[in-house]
Protein backbone atom coordinates (compact mmCIF):
# COMPACT_ATOMS: atom_id res chain seq x y z
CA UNK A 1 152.07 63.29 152.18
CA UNK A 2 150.06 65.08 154.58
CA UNK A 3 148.17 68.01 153.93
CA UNK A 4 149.33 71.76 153.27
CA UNK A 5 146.52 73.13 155.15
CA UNK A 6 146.74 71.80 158.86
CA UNK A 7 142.67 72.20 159.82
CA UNK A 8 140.61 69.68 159.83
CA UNK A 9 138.03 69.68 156.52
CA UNK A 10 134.11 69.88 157.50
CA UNK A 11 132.35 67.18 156.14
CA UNK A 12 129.59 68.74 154.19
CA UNK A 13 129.03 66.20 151.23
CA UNK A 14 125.93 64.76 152.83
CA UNK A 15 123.93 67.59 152.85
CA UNK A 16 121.49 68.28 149.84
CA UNK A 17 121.91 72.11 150.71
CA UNK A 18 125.13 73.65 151.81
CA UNK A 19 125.36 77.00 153.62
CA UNK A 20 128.66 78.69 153.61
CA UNK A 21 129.83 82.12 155.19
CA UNK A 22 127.40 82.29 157.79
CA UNK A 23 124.27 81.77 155.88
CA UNK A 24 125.23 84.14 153.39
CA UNK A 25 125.47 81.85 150.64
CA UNK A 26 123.22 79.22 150.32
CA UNK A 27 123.52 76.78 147.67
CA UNK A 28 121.72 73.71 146.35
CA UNK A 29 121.89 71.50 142.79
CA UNK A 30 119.38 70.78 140.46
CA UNK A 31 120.51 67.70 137.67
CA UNK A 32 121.74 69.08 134.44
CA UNK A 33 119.69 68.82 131.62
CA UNK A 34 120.77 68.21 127.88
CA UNK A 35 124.66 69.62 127.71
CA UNK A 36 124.66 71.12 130.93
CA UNK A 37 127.12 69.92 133.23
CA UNK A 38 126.08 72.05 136.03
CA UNK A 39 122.89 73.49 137.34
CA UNK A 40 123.41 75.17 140.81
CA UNK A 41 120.63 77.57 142.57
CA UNK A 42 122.62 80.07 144.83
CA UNK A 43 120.40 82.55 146.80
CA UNK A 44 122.68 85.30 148.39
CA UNK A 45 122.99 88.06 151.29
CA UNK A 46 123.94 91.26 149.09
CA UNK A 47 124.81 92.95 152.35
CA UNK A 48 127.55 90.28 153.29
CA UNK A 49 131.00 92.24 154.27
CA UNK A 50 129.38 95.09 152.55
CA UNK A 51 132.64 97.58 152.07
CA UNK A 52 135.24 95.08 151.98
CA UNK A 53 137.78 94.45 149.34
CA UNK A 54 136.58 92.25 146.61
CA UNK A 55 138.76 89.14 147.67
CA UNK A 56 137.77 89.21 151.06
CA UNK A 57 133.81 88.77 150.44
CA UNK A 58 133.95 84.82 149.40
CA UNK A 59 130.45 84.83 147.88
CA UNK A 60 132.37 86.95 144.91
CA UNK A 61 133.98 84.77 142.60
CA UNK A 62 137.79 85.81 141.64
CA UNK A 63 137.87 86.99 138.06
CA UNK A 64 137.98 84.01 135.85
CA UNK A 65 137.34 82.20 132.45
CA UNK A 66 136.27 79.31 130.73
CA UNK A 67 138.53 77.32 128.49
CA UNK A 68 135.33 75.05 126.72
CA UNK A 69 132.06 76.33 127.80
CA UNK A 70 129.73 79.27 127.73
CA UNK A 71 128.30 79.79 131.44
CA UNK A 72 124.65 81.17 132.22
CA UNK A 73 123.54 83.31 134.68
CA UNK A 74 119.69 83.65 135.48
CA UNK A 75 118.24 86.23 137.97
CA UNK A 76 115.20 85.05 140.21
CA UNK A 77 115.15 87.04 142.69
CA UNK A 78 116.78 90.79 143.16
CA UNK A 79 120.12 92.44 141.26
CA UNK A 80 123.71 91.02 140.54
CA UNK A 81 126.42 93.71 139.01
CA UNK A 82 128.61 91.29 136.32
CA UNK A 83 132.03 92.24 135.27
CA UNK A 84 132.84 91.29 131.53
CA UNK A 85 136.14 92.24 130.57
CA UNK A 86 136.42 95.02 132.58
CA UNK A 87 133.32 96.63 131.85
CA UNK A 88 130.14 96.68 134.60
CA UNK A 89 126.93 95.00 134.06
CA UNK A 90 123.73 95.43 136.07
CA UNK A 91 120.90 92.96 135.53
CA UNK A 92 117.69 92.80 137.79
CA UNK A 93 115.68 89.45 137.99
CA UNK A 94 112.02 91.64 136.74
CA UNK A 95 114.21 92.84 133.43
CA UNK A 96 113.38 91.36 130.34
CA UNK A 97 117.40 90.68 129.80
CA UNK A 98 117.27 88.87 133.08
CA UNK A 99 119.81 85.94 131.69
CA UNK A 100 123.37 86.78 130.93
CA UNK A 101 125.54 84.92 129.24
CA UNK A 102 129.36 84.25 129.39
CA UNK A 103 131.08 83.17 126.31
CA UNK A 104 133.89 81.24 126.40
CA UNK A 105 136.95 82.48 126.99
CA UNK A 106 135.67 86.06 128.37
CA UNK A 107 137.32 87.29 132.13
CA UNK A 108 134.67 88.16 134.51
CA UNK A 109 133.16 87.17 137.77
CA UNK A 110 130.04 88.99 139.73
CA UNK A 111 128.50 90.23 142.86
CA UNK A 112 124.87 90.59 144.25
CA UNK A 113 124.17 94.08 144.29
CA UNK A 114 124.63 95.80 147.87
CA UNK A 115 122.00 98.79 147.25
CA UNK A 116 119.23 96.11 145.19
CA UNK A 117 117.40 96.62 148.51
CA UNK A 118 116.10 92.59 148.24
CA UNK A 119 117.04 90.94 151.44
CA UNK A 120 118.27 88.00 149.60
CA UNK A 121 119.60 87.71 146.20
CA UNK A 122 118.97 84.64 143.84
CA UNK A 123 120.30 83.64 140.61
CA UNK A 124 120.44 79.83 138.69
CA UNK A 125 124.48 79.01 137.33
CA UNK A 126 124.21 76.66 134.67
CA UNK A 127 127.66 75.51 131.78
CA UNK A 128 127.24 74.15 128.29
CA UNK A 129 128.80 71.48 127.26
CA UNK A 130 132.00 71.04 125.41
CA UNK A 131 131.42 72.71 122.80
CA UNK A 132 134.50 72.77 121.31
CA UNK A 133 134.61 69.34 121.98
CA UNK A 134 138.61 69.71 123.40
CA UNK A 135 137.26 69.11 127.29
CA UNK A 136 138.46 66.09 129.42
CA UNK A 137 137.92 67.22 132.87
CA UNK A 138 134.30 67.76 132.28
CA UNK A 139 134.47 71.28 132.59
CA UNK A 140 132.03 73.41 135.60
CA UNK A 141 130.56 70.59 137.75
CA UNK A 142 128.80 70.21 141.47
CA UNK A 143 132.36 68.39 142.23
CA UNK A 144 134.03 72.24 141.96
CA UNK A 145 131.51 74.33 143.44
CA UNK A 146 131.13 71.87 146.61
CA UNK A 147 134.70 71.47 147.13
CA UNK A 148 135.51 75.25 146.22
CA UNK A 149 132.88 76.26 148.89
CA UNK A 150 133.59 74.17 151.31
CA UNK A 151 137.48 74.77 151.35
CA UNK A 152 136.69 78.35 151.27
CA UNK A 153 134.42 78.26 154.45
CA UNK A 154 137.15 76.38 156.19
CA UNK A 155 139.49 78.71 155.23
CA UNK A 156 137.49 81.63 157.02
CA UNK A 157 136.15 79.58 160.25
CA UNK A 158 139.97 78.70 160.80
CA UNK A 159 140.71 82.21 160.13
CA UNK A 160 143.52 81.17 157.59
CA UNK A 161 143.88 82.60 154.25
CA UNK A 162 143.45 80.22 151.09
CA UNK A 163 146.11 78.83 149.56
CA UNK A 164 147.10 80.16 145.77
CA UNK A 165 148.05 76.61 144.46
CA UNK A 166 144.73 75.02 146.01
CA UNK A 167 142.86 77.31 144.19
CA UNK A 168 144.64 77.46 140.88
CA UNK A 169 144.44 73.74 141.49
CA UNK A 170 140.40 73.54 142.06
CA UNK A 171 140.15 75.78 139.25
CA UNK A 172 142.22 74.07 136.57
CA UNK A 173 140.52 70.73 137.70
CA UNK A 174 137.18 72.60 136.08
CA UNK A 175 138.89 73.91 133.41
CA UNK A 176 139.11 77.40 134.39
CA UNK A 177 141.70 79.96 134.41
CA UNK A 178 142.31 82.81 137.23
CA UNK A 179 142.10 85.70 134.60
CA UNK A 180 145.14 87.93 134.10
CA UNK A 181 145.01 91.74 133.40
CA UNK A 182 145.94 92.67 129.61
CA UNK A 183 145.09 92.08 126.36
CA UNK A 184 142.57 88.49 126.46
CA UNK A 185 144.85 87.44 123.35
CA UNK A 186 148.12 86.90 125.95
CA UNK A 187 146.55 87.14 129.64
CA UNK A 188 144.99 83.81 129.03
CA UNK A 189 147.08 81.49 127.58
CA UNK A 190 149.73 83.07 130.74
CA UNK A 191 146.66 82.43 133.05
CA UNK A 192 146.18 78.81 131.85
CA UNK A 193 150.07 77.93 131.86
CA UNK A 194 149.96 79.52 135.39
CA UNK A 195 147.31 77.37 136.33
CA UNK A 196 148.81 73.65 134.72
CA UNK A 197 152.13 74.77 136.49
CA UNK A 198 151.82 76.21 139.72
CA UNK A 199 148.40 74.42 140.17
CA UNK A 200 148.31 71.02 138.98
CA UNK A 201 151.42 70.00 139.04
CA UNK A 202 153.86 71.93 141.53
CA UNK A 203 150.00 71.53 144.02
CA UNK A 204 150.12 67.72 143.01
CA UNK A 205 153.85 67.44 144.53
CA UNK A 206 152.49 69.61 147.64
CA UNK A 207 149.98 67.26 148.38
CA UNK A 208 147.12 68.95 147.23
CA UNK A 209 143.77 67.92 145.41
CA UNK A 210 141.20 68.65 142.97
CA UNK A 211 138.64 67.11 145.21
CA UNK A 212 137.88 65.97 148.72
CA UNK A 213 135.64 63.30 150.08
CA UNK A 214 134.40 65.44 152.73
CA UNK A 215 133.03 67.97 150.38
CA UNK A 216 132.48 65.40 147.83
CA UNK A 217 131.34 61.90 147.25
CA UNK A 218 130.68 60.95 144.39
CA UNK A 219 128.03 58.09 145.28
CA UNK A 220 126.34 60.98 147.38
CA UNK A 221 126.07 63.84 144.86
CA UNK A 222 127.20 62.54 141.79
C-alpha cells in the first residue's frame, strides 16, 4: 500500500543534529541516563511565526499527555510559557524554579516566549521511565521526536497540511494522547480511545507508520 502522503520523505536520520522549520528549531540527543528514555537538547527561535495561531507555529507542541511517564523540562538559556491544564506558566532559565515538571497524565504543551528578548531559546526534554510499570511501546523516545519533526518539516516545505491519523498515529506509538477539552477524568480516556482507533488502527489500514527509515534508523540513532 502506498503512502497517504504523496511527497517524497527527506532523509534526515544521518545527521547527529537536525534543523527543522528553517533553523528555527534545532535539535540534538544526548543518551538517557538511569530511567530516562529520552534526553533531547532543543534550542529555539522565540520569534518564529510570531502572531500566528498556535497550530500553525510547528516548534509548539499540540496539547498532549502522558499515559506512563512524568516529562522534564529544563531551561538553559532564555523563557518558555508552559500550559498545565489550562493554566499559564512562565519559567526563565536564571530562576531558581528553572525545571518544570509534567506529571503523568496532566494536558499541556509549551512555547518559547516571544517577548524573552534572548535571540535563541534553549531548554533539555527528558521522560522517566515506566513508572507505572504498564508501558510496552517504550514511552517518549528519539524514534518520536525524529520522525515527528521530520514529517512535520515535510509537511510545511511541501506546503501540505499534516495528516490527523499520522499524528494520532506517531503519538500513540509514544504513548501519548492528543488532549481533549473537559474534565481530565473523561477527556483522556476519549483522547486515548481516539488515538488506538483512528490512529493505530484505522492509520495502520491507510498505510501509515509509527516510524520511518528516513527519519529513523535504528542502527544510526538507536
Amino acid at each position: 500500500m502506498s503512502h497517504p502522503h504523496p511527497f517524497a520523505r527527506t532523509r534526515t536520520c544521518h545527521q547527529e543534529t537536525i534543523s527543522v522549520q528553517n533553523s528555527a528549531h534545532i535539535v540534538r540527543w544526548a543518551r538517557p541516563s538511569g530511567s530516562e528514555t529520552v534526553h533531547e537538547i532543543a534550542s529555539i527561535d522565540p520569534a518564529h511565526k510570531r502572531g500566528a495561531p498556535d497550530h500553525a507555529n510547528f516548534t509548539i507542541p499540540p496539547m498532549h499527555w502522558h499515559w506512563y511517564q512524568d516529562e522534564f523540562f529544563t531551561l538553559k538559556r532564555g523563557a518558555f510559557i508552559f500550559t498545565l491544564e489550562g493554566k499559564q506558566i512562565r519559567r526563565h532559565a536564571d530562576d531558581s524554579l528553572g525545571i518544570v515538571k509534567i506529571p503523568i497524565g496532566w494536558r499541556h504543551t509549551f512555547r518559547a516566549d516571544p517577548d524573552c528578548g534572548e535571540e535563541r531559546c534553549e531548554i533539555e526534554i527528558t521522560a522517566g521511565g515506566d513508572v507505572q510499570g504498564k508501558g510496552k511501546g517504550g514511552g517518549l523516545s528519539e524514534r518520536f521526536f525524529r520522525n515527528i519533526y521530520g514529517y512535520l518539516d515535510d509537511c510545511e516545505r511541501n506546503a501540505c497540511a499534516p495528516s490527523p491519523v499520522q499524528m494520532l498515529m506517531f503519538l500513540d506509538s509514544a504513548e501519548m494522547s492528543l488532549a481533549l477539552p473537559g474534565p481530565r477524568w473523561v477527556a483522556n480516556p476519549v483522547s486515548w480511545a481516539l488515538g488506538v482507533v483512528v490512529g493505530r488502527w484505522v492509520g495502520g489500514v491507510l498505510g501509515y507508520k509509527a516510524s520511518y527509515p528516513e527519519y529513523y534508523e535504528e542502527k544510526k540513532n538507536g
